[in-house]
PDB file of N, CA and C in Angstrom:
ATOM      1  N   UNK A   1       5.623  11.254  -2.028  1.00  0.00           N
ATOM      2  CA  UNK A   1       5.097   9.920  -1.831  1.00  0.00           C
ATOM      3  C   UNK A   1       6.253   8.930  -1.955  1.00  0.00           C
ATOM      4  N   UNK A   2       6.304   7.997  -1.037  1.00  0.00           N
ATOM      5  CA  UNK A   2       7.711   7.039  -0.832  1.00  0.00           C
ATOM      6  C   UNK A   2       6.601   6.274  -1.956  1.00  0.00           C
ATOM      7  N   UNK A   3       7.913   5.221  -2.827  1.00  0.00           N
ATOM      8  CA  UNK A   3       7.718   4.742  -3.678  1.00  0.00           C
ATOM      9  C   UNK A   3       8.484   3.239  -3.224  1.00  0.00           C
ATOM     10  N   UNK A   4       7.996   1.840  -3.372  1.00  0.00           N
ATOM     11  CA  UNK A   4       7.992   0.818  -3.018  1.00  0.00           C
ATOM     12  C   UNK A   4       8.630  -0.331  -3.285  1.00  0.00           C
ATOM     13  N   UNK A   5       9.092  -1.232  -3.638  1.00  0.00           N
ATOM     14  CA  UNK A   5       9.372  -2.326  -4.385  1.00  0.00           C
ATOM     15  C   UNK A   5       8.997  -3.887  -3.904  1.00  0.00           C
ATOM     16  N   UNK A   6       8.103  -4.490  -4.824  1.00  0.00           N
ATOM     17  CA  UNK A   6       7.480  -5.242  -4.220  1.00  0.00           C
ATOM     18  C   UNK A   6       8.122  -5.895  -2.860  1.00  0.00           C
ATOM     19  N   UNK A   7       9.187  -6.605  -2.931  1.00  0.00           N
ATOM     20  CA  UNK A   7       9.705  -6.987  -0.972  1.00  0.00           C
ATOM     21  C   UNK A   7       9.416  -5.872   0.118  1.00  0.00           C
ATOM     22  N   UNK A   8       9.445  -4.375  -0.449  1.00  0.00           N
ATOM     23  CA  UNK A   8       9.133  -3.829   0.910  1.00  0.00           C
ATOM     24  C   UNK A   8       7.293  -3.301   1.040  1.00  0.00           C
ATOM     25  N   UNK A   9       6.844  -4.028  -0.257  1.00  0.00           N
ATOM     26  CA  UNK A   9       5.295  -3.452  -0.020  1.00  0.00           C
ATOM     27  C   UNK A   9       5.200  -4.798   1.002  1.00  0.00           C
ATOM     28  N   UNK A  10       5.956  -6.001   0.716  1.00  0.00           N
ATOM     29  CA  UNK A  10       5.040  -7.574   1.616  1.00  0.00           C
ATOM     30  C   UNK A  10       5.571  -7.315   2.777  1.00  0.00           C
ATOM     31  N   UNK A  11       6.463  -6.372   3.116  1.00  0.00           N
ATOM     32  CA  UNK A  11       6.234  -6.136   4.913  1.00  0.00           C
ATOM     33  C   UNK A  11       5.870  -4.939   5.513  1.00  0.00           C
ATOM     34  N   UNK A  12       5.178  -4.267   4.149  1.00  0.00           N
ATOM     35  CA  UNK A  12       3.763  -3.677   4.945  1.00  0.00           C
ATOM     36  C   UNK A  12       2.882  -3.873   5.023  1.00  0.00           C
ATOM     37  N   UNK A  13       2.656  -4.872   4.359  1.00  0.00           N
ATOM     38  CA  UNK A  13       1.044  -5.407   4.270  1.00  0.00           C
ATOM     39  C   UNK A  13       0.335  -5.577   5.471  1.00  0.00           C
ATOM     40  N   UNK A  14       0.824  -5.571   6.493  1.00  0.00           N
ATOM     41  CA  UNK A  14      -0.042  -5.970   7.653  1.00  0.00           C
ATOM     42  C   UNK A  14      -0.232  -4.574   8.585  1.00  0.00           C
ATOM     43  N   UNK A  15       0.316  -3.612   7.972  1.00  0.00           N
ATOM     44  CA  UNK A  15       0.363  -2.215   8.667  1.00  0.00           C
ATOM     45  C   UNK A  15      -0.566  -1.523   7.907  1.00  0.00           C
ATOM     46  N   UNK A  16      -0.470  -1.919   6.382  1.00  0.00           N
ATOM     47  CA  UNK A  16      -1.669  -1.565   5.419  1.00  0.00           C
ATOM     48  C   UNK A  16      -2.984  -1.565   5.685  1.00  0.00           C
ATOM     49  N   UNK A  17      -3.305  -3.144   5.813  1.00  0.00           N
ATOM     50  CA  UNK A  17      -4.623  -3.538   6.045  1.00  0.00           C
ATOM     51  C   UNK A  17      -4.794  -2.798   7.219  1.00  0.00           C
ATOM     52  N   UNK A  18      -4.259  -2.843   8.512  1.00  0.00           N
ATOM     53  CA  UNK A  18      -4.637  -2.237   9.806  1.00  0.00           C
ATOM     54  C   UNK A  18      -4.688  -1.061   9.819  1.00  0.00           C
ATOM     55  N   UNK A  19      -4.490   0.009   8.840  1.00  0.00           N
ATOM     56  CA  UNK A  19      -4.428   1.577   8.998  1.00  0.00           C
ATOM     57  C   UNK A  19      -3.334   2.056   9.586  1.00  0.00           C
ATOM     58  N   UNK A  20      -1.867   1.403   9.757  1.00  0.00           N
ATOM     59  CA  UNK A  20      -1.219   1.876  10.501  1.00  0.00           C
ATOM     60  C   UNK A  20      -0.146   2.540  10.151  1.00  0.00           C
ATOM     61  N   UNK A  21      -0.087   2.892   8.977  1.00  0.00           N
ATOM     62  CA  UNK A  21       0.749   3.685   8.053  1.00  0.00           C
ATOM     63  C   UNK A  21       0.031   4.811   8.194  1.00  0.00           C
ATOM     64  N   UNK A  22       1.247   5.920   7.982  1.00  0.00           N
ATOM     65  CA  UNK A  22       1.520   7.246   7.806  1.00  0.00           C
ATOM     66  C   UNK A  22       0.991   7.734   6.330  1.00  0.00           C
ATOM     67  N   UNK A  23       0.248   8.698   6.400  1.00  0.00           N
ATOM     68  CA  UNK A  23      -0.636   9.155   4.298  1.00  0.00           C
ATOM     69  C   UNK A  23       0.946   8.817   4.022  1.00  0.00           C
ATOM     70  N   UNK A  24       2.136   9.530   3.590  1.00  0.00           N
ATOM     71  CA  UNK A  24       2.703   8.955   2.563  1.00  0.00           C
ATOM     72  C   UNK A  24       2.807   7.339   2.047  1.00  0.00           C
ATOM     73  N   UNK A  25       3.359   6.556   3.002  1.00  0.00           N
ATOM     74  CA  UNK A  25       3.556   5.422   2.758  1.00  0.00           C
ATOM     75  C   UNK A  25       2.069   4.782   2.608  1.00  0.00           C
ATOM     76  N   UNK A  26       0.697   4.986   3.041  1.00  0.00           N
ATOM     77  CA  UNK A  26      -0.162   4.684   2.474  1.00  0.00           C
ATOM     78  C   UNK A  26      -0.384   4.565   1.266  1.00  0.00           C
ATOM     79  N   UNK A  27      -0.111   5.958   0.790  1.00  0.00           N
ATOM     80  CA  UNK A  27      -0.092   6.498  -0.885  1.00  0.00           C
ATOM     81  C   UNK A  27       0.818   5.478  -1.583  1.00  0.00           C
ATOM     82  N   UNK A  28       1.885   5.629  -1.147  1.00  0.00           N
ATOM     83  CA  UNK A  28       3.017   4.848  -2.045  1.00  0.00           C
ATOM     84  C   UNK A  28       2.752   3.112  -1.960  1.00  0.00           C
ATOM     85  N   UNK A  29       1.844   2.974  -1.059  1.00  0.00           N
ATOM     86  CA  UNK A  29       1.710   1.182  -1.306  1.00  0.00           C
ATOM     87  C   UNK A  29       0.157   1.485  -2.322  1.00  0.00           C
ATOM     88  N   UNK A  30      -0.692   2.561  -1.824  1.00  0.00           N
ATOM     89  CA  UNK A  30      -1.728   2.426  -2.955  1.00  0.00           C
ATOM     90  C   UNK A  30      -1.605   2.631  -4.587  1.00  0.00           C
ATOM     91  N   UNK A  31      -0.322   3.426  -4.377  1.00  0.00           N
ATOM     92  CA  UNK A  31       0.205   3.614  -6.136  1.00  0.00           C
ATOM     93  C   UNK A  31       0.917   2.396  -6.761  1.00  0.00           C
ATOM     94  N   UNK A  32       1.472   1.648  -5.974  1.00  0.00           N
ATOM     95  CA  UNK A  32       2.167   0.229  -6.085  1.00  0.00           C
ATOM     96  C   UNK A  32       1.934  -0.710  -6.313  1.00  0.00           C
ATOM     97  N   UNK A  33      -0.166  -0.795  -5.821  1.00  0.00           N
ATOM     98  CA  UNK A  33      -0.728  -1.217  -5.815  1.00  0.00           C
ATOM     99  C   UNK A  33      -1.545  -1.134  -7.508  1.00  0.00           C
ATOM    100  N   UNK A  34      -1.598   0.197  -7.517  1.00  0.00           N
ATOM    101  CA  UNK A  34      -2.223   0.164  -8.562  1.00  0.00           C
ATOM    102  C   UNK A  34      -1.502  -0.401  -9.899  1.00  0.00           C
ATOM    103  N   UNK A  35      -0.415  -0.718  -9.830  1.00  0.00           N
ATOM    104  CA  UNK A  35       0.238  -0.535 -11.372  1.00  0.00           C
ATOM    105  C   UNK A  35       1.240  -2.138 -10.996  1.00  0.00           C
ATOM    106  N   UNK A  36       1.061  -2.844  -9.897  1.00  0.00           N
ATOM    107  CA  UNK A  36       1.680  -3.803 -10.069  1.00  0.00           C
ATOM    108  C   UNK A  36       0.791  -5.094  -9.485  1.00  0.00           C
ATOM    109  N   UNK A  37       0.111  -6.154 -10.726  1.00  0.00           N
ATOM    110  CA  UNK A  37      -0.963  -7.145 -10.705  1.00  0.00           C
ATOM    111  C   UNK A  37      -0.780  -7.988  -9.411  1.00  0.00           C
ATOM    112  N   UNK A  38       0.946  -8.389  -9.655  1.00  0.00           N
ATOM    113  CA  UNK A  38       1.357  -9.957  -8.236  1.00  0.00           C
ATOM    114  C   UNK A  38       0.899  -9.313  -7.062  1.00  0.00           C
ATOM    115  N   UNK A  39       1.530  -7.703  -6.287  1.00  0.00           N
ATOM    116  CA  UNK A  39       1.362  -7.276  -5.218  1.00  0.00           C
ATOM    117  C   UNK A  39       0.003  -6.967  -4.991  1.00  0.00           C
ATOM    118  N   UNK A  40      -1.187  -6.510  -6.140  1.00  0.00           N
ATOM    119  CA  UNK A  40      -2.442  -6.478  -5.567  1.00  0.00           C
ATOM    120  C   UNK A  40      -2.969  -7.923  -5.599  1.00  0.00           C
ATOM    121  N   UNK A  41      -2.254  -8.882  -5.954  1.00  0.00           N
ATOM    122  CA  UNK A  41      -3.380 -10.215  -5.904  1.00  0.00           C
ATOM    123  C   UNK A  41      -3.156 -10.658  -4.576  1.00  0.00           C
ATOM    124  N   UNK A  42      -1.527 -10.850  -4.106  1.00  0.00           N
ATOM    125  CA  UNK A  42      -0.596 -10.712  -2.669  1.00  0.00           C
ATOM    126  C   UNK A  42      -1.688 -10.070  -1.787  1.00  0.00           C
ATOM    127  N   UNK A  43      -2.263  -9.186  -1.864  1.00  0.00           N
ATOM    128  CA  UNK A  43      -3.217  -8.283  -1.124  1.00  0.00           C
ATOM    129  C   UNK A  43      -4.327  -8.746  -0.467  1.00  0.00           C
ATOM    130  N   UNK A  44      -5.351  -9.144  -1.811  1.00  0.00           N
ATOM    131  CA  UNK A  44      -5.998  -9.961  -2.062  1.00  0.00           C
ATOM    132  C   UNK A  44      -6.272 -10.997  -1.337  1.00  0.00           C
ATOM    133  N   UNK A  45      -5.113 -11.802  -1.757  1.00  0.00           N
ATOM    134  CA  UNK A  45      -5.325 -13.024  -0.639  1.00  0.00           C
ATOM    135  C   UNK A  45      -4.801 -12.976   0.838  1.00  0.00           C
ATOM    136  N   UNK A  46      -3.929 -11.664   1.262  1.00  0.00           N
ATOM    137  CA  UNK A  46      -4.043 -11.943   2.495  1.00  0.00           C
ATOM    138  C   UNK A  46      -5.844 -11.303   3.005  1.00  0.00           C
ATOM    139  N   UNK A  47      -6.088 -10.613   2.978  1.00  0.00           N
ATOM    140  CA  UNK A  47      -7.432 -10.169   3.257  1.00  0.00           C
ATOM    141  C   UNK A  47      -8.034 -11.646   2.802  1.00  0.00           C
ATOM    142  N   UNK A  48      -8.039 -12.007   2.075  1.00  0.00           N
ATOM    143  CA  UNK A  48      -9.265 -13.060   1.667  1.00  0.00           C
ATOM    144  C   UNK A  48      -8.755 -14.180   2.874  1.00  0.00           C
ATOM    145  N   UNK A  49      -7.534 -14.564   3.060  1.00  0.00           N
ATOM    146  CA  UNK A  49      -6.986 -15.424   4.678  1.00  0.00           C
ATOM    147  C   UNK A  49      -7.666 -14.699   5.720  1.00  0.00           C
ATOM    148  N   UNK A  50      -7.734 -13.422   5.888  1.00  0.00           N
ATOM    149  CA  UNK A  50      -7.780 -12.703   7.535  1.00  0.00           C
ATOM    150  C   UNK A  50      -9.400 -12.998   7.415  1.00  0.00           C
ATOM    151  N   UNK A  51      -9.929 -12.653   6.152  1.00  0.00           N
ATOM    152  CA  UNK A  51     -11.631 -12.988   6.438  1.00  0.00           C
ATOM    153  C   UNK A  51     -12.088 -14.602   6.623  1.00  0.00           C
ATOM    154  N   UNK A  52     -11.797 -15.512   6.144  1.00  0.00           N
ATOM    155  CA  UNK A  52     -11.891 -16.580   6.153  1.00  0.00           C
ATOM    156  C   UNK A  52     -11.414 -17.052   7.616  1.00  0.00           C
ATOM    157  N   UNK A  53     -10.009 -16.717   8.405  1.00  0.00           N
ATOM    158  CA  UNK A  53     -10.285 -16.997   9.655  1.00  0.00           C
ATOM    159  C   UNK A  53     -10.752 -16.339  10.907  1.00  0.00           C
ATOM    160  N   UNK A  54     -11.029 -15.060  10.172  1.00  0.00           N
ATOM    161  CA  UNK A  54     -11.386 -14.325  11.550  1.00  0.00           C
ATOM    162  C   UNK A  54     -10.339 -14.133  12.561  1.00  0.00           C
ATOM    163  N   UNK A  55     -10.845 -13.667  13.618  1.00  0.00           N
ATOM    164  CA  UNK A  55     -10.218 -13.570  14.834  1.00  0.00           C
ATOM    165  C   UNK A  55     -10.054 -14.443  15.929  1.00  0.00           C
ATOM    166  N   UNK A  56      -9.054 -15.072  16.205  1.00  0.00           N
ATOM    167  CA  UNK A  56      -8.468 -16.352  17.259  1.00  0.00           C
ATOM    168  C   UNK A  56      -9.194 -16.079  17.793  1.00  0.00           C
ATOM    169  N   UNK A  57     -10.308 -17.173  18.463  1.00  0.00           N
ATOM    170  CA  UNK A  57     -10.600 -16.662  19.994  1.00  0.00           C
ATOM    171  C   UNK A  57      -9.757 -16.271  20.956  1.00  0.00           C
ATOM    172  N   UNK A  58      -9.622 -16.159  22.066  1.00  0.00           N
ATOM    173  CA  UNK A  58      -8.619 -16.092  23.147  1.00  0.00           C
ATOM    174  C   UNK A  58      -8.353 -17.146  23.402  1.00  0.00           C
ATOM    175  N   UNK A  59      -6.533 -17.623  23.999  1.00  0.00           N
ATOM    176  CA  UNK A  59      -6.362 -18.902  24.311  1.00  0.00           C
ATOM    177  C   UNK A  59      -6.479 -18.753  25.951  1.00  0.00           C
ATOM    178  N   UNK A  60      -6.921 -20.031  26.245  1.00  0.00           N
ATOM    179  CA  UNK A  60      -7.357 -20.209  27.165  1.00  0.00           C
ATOM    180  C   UNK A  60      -6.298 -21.030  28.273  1.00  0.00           C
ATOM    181  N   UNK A  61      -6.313 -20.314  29.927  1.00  0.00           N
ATOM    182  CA  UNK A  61      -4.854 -20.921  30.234  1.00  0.00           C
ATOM    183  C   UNK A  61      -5.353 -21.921  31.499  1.00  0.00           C
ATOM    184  N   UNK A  62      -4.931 -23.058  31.640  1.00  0.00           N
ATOM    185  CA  UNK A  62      -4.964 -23.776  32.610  1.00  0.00           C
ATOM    186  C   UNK A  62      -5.834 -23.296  34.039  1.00  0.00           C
ATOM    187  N   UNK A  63      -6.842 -23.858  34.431  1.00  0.00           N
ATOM    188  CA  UNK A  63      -6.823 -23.663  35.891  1.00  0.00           C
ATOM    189  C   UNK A  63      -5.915 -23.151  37.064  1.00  0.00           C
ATOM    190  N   UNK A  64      -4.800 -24.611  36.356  1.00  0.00           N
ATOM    191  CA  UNK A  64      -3.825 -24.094  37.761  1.00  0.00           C
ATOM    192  C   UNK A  64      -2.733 -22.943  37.431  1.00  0.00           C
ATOM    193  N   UNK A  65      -2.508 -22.613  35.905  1.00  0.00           N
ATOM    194  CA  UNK A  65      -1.221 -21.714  36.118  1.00  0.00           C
ATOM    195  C   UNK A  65      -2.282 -20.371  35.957  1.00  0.00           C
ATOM    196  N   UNK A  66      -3.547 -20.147  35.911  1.00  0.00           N
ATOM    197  CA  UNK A  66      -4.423 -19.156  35.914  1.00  0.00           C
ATOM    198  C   UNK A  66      -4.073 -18.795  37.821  1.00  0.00           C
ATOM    199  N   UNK A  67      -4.688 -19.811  38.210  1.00  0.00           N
ATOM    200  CA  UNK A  67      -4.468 -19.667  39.772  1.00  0.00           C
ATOM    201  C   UNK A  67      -3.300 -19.261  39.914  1.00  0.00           C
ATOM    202  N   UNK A  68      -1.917 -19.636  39.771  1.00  0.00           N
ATOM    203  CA  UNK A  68      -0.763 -19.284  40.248  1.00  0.00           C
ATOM    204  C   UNK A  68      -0.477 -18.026  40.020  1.00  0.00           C
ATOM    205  N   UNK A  69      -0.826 -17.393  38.601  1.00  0.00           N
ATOM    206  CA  UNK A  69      -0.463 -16.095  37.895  1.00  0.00           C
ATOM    207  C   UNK A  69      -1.516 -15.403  39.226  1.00  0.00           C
ATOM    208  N   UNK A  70      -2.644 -15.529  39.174  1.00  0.00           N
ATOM    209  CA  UNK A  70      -3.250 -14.467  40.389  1.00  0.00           C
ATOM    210  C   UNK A  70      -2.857 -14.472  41.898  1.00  0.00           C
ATOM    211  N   UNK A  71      -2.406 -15.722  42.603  1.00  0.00           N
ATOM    212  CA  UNK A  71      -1.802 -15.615  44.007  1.00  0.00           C
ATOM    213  C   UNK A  71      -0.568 -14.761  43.462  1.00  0.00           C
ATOM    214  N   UNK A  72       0.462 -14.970  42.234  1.00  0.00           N
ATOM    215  CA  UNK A  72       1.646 -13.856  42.479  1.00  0.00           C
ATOM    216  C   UNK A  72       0.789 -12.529  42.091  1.00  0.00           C
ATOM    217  N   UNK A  73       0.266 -11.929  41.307  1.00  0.00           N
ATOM    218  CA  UNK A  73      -0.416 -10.590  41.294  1.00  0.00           C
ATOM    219  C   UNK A  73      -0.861 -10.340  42.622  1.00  0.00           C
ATOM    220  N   UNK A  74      -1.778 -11.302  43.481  1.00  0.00           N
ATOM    221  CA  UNK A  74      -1.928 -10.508  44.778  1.00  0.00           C
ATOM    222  C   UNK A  74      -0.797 -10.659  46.237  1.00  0.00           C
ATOM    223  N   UNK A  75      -0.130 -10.908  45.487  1.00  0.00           N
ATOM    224  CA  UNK A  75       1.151 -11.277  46.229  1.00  0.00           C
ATOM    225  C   UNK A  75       1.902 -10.127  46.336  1.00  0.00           C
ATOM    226  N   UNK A  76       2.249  -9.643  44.888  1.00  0.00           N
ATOM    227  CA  UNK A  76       2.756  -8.190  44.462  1.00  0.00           C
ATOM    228  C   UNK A  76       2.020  -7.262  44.727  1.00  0.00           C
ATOM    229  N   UNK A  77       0.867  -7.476  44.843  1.00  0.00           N
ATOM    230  CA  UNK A  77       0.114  -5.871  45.475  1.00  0.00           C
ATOM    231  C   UNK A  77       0.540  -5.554  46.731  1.00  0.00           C
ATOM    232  N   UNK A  78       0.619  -6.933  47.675  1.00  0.00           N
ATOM    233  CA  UNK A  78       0.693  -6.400  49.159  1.00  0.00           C
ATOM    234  C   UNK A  78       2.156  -6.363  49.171  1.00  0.00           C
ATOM    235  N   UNK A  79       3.336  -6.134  48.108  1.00  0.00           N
ATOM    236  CA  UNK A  79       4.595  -5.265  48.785  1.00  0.00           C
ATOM    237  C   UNK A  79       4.569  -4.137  48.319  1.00  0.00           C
TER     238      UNK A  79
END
């Protein structure tokens, strides 16, 4: 089990929450977790941020550069 120090648990945190860690390094931020208070509160509040805003809607793009982006896509199909 890789073992952590708090600066390299805060740039996994976002690989954490998402499942995107490998079981070791999972393990080693959950053991890191367990035995060090700042990095689980760090935790904490990012989850308590991601729930509170949810998910961006989609941004939404102009009429006209919507239009332009699709005349070049069908522009590029026909070469």
């Amino acid at each position: 089990m890789k073992r952590f120090t708090c600066d390299e648990l805060a740039g996994l945190i976002t690989a954490y929450l998402e499942d995107a860690l490998d079981r070791p390094a999972r393990d080693g931020v959950r053991a890191h977790l367990a035995c060090c208070e700042g990095c689980e509160r760090y935790v904490e509040q990012f989850r308590a941020t991601i729930g509170a805003l949810g998910d961006p809607p989609p941004e939404k793009l102009p009429a006209d550069m919507r239009d332009r982006l699709m005349s070049a896509f069908r522009e590029r199909r026909r070469l």
